[in-house]
Protein backbone atom coordinates (compact mmCIF):
# COMPACT_ATOMS: atom_id res chain seq x y z
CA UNK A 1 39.61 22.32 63.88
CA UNK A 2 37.84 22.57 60.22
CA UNK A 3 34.70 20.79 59.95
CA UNK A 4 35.50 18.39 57.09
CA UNK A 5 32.06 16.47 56.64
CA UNK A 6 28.22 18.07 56.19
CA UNK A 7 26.01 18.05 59.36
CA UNK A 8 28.64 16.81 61.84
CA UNK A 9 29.20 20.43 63.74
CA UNK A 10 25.78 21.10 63.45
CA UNK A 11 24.29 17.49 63.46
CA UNK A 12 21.80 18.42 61.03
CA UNK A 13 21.71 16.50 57.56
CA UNK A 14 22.55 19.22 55.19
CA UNK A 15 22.18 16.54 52.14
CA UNK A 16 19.14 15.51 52.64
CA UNK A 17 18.40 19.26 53.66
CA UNK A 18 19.43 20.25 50.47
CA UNK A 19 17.97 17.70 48.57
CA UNK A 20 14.44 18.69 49.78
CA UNK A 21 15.12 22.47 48.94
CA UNK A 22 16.30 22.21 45.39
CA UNK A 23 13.36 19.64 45.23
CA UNK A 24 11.11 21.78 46.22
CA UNK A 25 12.24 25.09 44.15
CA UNK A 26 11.93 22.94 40.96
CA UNK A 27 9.09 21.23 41.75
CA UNK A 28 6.53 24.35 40.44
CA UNK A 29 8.75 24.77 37.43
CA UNK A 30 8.71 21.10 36.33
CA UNK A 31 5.22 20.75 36.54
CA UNK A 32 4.48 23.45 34.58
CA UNK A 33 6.71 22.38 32.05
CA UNK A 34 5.27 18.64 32.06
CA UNK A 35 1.34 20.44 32.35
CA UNK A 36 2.56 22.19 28.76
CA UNK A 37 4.49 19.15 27.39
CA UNK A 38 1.27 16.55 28.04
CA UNK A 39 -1.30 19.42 26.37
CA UNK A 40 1.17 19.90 23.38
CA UNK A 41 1.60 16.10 22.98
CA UNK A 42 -2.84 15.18 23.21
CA UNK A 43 -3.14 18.11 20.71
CA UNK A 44 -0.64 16.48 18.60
CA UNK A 45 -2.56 13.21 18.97
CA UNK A 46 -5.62 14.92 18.49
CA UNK A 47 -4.30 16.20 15.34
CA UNK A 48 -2.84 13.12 14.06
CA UNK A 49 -6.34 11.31 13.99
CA UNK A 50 -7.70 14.39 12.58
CA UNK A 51 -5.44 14.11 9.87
CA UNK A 52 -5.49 10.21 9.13
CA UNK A 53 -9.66 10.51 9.47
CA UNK A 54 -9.10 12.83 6.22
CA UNK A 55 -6.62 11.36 4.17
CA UNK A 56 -9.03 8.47 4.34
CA UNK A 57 -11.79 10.30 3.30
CA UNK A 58 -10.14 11.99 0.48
CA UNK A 59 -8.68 8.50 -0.51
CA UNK A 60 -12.41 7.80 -0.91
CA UNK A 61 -13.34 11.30 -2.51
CA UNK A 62 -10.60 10.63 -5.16
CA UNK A 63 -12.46 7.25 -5.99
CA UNK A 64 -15.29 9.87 -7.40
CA UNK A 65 -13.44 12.29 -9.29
CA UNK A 66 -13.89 11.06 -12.78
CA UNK A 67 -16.49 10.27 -15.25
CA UNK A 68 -15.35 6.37 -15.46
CA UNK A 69 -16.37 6.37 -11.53
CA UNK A 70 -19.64 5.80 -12.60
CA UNK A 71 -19.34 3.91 -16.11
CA UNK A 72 -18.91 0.68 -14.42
CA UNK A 73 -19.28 -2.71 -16.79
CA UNK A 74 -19.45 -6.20 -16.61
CA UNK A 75 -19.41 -8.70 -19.06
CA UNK A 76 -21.02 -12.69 -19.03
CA UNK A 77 -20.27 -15.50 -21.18
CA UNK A 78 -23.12 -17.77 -21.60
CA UNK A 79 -20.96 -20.75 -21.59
CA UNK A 80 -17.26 -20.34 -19.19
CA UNK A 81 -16.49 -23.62 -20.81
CA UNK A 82 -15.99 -22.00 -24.28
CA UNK A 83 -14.94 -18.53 -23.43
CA UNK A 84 -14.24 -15.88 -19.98
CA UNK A 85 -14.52 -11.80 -20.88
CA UNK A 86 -14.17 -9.18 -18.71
CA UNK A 87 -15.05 -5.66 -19.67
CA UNK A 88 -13.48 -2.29 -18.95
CA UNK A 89 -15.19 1.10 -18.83
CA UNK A 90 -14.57 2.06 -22.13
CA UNK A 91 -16.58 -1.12 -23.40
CA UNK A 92 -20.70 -0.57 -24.50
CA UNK A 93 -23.43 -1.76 -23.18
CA UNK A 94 -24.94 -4.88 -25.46
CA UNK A 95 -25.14 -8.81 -27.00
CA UNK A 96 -22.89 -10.21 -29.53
CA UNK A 97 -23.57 -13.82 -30.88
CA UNK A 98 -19.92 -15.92 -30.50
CA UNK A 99 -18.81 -18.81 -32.10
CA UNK A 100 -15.40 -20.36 -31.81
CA UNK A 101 -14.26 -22.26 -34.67
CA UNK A 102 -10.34 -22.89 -33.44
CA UNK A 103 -8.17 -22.42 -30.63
CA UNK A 104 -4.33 -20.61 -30.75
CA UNK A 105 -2.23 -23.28 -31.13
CA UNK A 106 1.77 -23.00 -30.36
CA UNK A 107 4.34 -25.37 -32.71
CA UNK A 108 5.32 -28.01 -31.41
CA UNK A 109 7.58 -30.57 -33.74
CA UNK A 110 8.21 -34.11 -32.27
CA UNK A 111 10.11 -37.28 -33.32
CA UNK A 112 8.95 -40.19 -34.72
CA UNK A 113 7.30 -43.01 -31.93
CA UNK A 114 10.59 -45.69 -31.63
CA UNK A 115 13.05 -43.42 -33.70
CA UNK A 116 15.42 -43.63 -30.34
CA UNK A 117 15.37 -45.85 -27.52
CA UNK A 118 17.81 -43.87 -25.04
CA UNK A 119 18.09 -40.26 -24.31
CA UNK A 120 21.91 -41.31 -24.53
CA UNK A 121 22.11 -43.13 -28.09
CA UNK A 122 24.21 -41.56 -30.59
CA UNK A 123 23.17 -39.72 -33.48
CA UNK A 124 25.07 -38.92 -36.64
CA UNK A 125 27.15 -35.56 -36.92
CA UNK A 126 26.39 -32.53 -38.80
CA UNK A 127 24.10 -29.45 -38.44
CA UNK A 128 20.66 -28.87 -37.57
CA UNK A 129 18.40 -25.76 -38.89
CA UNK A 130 15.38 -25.00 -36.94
CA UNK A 131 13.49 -22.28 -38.94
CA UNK A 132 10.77 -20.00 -36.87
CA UNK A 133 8.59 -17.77 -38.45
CA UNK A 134 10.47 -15.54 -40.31
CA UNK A 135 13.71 -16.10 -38.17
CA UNK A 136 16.25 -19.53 -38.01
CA UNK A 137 19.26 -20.67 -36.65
CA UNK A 138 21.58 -23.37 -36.51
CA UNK A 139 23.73 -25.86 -34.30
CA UNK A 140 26.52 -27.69 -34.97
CA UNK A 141 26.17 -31.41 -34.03
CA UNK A 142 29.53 -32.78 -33.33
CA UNK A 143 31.24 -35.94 -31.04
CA UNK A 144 30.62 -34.00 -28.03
CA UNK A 145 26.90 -33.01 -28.11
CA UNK A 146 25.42 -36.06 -30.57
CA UNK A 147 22.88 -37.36 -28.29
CA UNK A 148 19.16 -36.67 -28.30
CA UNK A 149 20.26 -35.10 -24.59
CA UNK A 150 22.88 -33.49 -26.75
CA UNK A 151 20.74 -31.82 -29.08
CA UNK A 152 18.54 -30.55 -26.77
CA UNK A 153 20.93 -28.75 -24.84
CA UNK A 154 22.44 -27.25 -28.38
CA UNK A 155 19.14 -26.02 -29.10
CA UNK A 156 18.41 -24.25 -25.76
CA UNK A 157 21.54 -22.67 -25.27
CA UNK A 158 21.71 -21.48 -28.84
CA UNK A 159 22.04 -17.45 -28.68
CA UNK A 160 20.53 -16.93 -31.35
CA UNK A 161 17.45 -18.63 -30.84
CA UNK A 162 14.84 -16.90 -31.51
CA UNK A 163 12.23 -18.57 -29.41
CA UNK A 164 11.53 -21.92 -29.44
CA UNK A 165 12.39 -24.84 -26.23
CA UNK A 166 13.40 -28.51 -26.47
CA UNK A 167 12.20 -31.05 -24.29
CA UNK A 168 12.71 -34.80 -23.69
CA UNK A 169 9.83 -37.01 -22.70
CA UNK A 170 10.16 -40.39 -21.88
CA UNK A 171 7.50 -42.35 -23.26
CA UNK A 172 6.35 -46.28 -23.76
CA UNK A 173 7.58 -46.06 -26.84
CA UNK A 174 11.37 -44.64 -26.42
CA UNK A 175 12.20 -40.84 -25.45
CA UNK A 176 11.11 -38.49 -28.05
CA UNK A 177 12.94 -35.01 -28.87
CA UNK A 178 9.97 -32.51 -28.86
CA UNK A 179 10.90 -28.76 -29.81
CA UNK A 180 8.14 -26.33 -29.27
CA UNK A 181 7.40 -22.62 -29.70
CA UNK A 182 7.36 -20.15 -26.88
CA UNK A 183 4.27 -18.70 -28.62
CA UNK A 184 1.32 -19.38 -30.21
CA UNK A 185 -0.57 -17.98 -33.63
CA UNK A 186 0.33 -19.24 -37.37
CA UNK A 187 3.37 -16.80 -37.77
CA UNK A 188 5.15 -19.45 -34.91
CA UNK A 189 5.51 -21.69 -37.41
CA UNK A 190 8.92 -23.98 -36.87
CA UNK A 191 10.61 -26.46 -39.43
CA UNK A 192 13.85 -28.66 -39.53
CA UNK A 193 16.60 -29.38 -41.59
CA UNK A 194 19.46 -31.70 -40.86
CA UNK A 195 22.40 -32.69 -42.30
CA UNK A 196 24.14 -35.19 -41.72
CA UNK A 197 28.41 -35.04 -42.39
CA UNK A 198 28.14 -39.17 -43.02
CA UNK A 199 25.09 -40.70 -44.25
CA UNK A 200 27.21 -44.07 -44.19
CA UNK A 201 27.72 -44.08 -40.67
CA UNK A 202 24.29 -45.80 -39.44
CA UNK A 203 23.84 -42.94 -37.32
CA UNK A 204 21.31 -40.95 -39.45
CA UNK A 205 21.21 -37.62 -37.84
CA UNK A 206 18.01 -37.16 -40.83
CA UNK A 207 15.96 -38.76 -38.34
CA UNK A 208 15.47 -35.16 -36.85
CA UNK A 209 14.80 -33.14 -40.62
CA UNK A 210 11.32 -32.06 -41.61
CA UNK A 211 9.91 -33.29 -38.14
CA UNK A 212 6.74 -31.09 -39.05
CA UNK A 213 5.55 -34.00 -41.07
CA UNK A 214 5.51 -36.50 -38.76
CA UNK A 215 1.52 -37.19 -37.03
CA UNK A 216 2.57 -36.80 -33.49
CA UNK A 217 3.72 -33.25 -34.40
CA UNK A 218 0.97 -29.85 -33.97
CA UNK A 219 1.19 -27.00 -36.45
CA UNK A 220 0.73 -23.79 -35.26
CA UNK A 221 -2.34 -21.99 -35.68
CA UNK A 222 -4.47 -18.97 -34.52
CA UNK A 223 -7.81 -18.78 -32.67
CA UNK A 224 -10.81 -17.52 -35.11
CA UNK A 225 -13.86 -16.78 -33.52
CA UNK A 226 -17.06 -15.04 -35.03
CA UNK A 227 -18.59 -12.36 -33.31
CA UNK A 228 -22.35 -11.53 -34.46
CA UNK A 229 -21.22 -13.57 -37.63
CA UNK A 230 -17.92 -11.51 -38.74
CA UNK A 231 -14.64 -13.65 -38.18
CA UNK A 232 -11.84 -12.47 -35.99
CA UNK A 233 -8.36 -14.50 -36.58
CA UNK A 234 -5.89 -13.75 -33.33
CA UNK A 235 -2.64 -15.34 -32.32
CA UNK A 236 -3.27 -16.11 -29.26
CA UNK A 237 -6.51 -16.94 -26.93
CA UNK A 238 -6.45 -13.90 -25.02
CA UNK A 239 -7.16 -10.82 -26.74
CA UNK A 240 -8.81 -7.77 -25.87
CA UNK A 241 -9.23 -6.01 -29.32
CA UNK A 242 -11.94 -7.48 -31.45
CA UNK A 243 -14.48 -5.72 -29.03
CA UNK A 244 -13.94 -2.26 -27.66
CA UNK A 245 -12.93 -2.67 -24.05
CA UNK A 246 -13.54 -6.38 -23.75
CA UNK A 247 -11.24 -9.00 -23.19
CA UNK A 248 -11.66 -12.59 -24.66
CA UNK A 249 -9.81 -15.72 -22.57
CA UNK A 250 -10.82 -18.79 -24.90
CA UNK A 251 -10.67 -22.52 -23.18
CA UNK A 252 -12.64 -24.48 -26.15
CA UNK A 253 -13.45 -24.77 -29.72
CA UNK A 254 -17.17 -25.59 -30.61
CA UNK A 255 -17.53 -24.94 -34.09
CA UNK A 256 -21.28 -24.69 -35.12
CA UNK A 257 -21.90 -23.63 -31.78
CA UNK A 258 -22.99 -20.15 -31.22
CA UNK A 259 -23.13 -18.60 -27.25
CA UNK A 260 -23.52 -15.47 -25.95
CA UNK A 261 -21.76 -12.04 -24.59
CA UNK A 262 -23.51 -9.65 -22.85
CA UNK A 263 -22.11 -6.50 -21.51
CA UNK A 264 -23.84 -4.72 -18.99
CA UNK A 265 -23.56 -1.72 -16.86
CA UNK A 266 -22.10 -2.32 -13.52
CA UNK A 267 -24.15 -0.46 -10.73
CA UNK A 268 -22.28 -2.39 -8.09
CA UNK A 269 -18.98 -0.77 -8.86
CA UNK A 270 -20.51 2.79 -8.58
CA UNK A 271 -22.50 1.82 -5.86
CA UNK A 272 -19.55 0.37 -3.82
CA UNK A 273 -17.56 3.60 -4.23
CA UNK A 274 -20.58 5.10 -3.05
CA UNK A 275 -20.59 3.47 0.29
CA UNK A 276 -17.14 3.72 0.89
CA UNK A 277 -17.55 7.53 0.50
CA UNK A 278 -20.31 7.29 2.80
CA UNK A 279 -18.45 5.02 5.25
CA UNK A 280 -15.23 7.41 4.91
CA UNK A 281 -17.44 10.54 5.78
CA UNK A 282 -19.12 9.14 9.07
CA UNK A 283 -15.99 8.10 10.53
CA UNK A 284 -14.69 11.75 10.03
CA UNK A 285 -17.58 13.03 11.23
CA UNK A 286 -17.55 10.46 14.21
CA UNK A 287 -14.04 12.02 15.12
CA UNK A 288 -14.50 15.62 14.25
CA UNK A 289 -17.24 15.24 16.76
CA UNK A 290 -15.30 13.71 19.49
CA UNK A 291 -12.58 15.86 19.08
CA UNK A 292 -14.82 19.17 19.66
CA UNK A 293 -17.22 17.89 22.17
CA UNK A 294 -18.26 18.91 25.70
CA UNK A 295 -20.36 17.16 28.32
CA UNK A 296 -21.84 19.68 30.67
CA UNK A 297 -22.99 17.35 33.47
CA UNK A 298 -18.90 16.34 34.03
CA UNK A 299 -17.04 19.54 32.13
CA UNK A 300 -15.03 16.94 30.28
CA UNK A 301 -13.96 18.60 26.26
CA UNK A 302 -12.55 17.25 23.45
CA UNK A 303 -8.70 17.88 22.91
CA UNK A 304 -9.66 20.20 19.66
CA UNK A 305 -12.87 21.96 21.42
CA UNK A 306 -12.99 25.74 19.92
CA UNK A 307 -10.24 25.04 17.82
CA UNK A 308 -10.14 27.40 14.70
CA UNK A 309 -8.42 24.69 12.39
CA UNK A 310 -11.25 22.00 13.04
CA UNK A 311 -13.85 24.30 12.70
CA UNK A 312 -12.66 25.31 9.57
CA UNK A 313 -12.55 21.76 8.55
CA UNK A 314 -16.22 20.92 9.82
CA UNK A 315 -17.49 24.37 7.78
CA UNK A 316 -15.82 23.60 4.81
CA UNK A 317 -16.69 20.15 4.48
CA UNK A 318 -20.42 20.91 5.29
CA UNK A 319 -20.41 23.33 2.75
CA UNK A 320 -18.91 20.69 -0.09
CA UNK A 321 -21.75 18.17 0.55
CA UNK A 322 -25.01 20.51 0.46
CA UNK A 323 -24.17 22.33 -2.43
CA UNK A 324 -25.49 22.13 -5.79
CA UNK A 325 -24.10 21.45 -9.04
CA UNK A 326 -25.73 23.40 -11.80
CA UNK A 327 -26.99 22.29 -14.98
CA UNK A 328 -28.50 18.35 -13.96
CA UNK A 329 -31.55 17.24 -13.35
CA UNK A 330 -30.26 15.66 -10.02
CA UNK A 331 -27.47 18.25 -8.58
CA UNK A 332 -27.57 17.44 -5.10
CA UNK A 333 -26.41 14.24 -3.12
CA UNK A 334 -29.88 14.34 -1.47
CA UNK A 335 -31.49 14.02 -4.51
CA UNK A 336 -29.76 10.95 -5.49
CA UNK A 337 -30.52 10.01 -2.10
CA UNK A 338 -28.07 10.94 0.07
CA UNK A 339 -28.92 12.60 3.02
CA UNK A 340 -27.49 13.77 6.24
CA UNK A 341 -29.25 12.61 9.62
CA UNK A 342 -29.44 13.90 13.22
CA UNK A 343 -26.01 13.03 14.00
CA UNK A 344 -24.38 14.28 11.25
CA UNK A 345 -23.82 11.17 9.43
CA UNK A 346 -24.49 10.70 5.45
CA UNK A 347 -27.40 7.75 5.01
CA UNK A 348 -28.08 6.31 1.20
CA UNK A 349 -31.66 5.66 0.35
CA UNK A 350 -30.92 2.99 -1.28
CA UNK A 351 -33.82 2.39 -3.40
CA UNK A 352 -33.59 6.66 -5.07
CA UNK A 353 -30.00 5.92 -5.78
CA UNK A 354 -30.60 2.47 -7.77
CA UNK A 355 -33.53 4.41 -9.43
CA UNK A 356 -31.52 7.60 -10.22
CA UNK A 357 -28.33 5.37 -11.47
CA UNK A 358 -30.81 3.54 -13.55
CA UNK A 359 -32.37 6.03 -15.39
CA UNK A 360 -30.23 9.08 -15.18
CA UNK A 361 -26.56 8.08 -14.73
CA UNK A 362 -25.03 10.97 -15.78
CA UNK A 363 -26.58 13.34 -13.32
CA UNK A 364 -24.87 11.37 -10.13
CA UNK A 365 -21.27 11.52 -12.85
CA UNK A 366 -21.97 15.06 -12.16
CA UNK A 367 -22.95 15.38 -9.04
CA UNK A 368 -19.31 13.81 -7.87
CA UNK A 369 -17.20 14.27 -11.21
CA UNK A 370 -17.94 17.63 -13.04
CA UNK A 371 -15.78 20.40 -12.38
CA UNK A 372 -17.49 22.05 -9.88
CA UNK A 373 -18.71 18.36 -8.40
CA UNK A 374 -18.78 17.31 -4.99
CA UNK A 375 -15.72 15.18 -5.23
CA UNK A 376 -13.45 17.60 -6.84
CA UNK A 377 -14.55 20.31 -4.28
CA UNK A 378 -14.01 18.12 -1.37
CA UNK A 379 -10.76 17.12 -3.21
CA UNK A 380 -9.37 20.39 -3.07
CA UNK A 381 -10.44 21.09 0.26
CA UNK A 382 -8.88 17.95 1.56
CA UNK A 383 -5.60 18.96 -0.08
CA UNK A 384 -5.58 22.29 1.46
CA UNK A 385 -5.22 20.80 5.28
CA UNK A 386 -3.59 17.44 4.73
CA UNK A 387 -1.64 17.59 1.58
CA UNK A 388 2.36 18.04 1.71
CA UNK A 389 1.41 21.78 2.74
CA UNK A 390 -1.49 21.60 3.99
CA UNK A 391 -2.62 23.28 7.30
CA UNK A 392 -2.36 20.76 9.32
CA UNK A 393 1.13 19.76 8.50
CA UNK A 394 1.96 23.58 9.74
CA UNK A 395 -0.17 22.64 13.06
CA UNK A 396 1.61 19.62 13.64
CA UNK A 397 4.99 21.01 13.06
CA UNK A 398 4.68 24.01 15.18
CA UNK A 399 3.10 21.41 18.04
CA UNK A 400 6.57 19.81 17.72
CA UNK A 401 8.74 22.67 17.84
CA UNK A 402 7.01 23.71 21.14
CA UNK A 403 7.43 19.99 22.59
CA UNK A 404 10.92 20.54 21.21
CA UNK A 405 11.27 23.50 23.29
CA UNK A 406 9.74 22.20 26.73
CA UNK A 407 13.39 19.52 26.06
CA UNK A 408 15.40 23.10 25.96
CA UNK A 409 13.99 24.26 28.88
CA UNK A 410 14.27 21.39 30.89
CA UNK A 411 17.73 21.21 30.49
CA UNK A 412 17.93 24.87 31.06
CA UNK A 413 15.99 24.29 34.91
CA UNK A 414 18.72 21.10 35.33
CA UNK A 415 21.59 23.54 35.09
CA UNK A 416 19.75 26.59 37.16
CA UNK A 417 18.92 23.83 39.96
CA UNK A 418 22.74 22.65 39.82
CA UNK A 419 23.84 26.28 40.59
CA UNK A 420 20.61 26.65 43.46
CA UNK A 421 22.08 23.30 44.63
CA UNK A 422 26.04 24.05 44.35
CA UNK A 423 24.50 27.69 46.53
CA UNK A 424 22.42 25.47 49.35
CA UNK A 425 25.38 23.20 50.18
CA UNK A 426 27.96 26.11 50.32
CA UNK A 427 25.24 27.93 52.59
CA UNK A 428 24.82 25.13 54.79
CA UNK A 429 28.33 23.65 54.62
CA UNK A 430 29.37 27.49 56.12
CA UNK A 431 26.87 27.55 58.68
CA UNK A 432 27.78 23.68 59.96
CA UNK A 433 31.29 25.04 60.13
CA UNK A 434 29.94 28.31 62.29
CA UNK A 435 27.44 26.17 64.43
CA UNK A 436 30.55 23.77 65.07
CA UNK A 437 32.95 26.68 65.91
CA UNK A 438 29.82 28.11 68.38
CA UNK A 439 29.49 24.62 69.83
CA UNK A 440 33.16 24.42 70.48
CA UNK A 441 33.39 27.64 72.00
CA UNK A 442 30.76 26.67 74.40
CA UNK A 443 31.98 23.26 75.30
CA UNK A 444 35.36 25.43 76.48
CA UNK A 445 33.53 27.70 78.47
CA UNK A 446 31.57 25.43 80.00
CA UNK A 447 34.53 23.19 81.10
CA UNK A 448 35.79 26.28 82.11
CA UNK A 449 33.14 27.88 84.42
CA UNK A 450 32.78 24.10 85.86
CA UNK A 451 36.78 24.96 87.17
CA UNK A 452 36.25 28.58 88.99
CA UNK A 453 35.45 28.06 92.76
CA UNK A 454 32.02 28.14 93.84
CA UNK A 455 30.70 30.72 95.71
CA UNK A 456 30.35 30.53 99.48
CA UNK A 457 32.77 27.69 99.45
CA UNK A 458 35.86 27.24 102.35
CA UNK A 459 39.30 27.50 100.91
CA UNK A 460 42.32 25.16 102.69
């Protein structure tokens, strides 16, 4: 009889047998391939914060790169009440006297006090004109829009208005019809005409002409300031171009009154972007040092120990930030005092660098900014490992395709351990079937050799 089920002619468990052997065959294998997958995946890592430790210390390199790095200004109004400025690098250093005789004032026409007592009462028919500047346009007032609500609407969905808004406020004294300009200066100018289709009515749709002339209405008008005495008429209370680089935010009108603008240089600015160069460089240098250290007391190394890449990072770097730019009177960052301490790290003598900003502000532009500056050199350098083809990019890539790989060959082992498997059970399903033939054979005999007479014994 065939042996139809693993281990029962031989009474051994061929599955778990099996199990154990193919276990055991791809047990070396997968280890190895895990041993390379975990080394490829911390050098990726490694490479990663390599990588992100630059790109923020080229984000602070780039800060450095130009002349305006270092051309920093800030500008003070003697009295915020009257005036705000703010300054831009293109601005020069100085005083200016200011005195502002008028604000920017926007149009803004309004009817007369009691000319209506609800937003619903009816007006006469006819057309209204509102002229702006240079530009005007008209609406029809008819039956179904002759209301001061009316009118409003007319004039704010007109299409061809050319920039002017009418309002409604309800005040003690009745609602009023106020039309205003979107913008202020003297060229905002706005008029009225109406015209009213019949006078005889009672109606009087006149009540809204030449609404300029009534007390409650503002004209337009522009802002004039003086600056160290010369007048400066604008259209508006912010304005940056009566004074190179400055910009003027007026609040009040003091005329007779005479404050004043200083604009200074800003050695915060530079300073700041100084620091966070510093800062930037330190924590590279704090992870380029991790990443190739060794203790000898417990043989433990950093993921990127030996490595050509980071060495050629460290070198080049080094390099950047002790050389010397030719043709200043200060051409080193140590002698704008910055200077590079037993660890590695960049320090800023705070005290030189104020001094050397002070009196010699172009030599630490140059040091940074100049064509063969520290900040364009490390610029370049930077680029050349982490830009869009940059060496590390090609590390990390070819890091990937090898963890890519490891996938390939794991699936590879799965089907080689299917066949040793698919072999193993065959072997041992052919040897149950033998060892239950063998076991058969000798159960026969045995009954068989228990039948023959013994020896010696009497026969009837």
């Amino acid at each position: 009889m065939a042996i139809t089920s693993a281990g029962i002619g031989s009474g051994l468990d061929i599955e778990s047998l099996v199990s154990q052997l193919v276990a055991a065959e791809g047990q070396a294998p997968v280890n190895r391939l895990n041993s390379k997958e975990a080394s490829f995946q911390a050098s990726l890592s490694a490479f990663g914060s390599l990588k992100s430790a630059l790109s923020s210390f080229q984000t602070a390199v780039q800060g450095l790169q130009t002349e305006t790095s270092f051309l920093g200004r800030k500008a003070s109004s003697s009295n915020t009440d009257l005036f705000t400025v703010s300054a831009s690098t293109s601005a020069s250093q100085g005083q200016y006297d200011i005195e502002i005789e008028q604000l920017a004032q926007a149009a803004k026409l309004t009817t007369a006090d009691g000319a209506f007592a609800e937003t619903s009462d009816v007006v006469g028919t006819g057309s209204l004109t509102v002229n702006f500047g240079s530009e005007n346009f008209s609406v029809t007032i008819d039956e179904d829009n002759n209301t001061l609500s009316g009118i409003r609407n007319a004039i704010n969905n007109a299409e061809d208005n050319p920039g002017v808004t009418a309002t409604i406020i309800a005040s003690d004294n009745g609602p009023r019809l106020v039309i205003s300009s979107n913008d202020q200066g003297s060229s905002n100018t706005i008029t009225t005409v109406a015209t009213d289709n019949d006078a005889g009515d009672g109606n009087d749709l006149t009540r809204l002409n030449a609404l300029e002339a009534n007390p409650n209405s503002e004209l337009a008008k522009d802002a004039i300031i003086y600056v160290d005495g010369q007048k400066a008429t604008r259209n508006s209370n912010s304005f940056s171009d009566v004074i190179d680089g400055v910009t003027f935010n007026l609040a009040k009108a003091e005329p007779g009154t005479i404050e004043k603008l200083t604009i200074s240089s800003d050695e915060s600015a530079s300073k700041s972007k100084i620091n966070a160069f510093i800062k930037a460089y330190n924590a590279l240098a704090t992870t380029t040092g991790q990443l190739s250290s060794y203790n000898a007391d417990t043989g433990a190394a950093g993921q990127l120990l030996g490595d050509s890449t980071l060495r050629s990072v460290q070198s080049q770097i080094r390099q950047a930030i002790t050389g010397s730019v030719a043709g200043l009177d200060f051409g080193t960052l140590a002698e704008i005092g910055i200077t590079t301490d037993e660890n590695n790290k960049l320090v800023l003598n705070e005290e030189k660098f104020d001094q050397v900003l002070k009196t010699d502000p172009a030599s630490v532009s140059g040091v940074f900014s100049s064509e063969n500056g520290v900040a364009n050199k490390l610029d370049t350098i930077l680029d050349g490992f982490v830009g869009s083809g940059g060496l590390l990019n090609s590390r990390t890539e070819g890091l990937q395709s090898s963890i890519d790989r490891i996938d390939d060959q794991r699936e590879r082992l799965a089907v080689r351990l299917e066949s040793v498997e698919a072999r193993y059970r065959a072997q041992f399903s052919a040897m149950d079937v033998l060892v239950g033939q063998l076991q058969g054979i000798g159960n026969f005999l045995t009954q068989q050799l228990s039948n023959l007479p013994k020896p010696n014994s009497n026969s009837n």
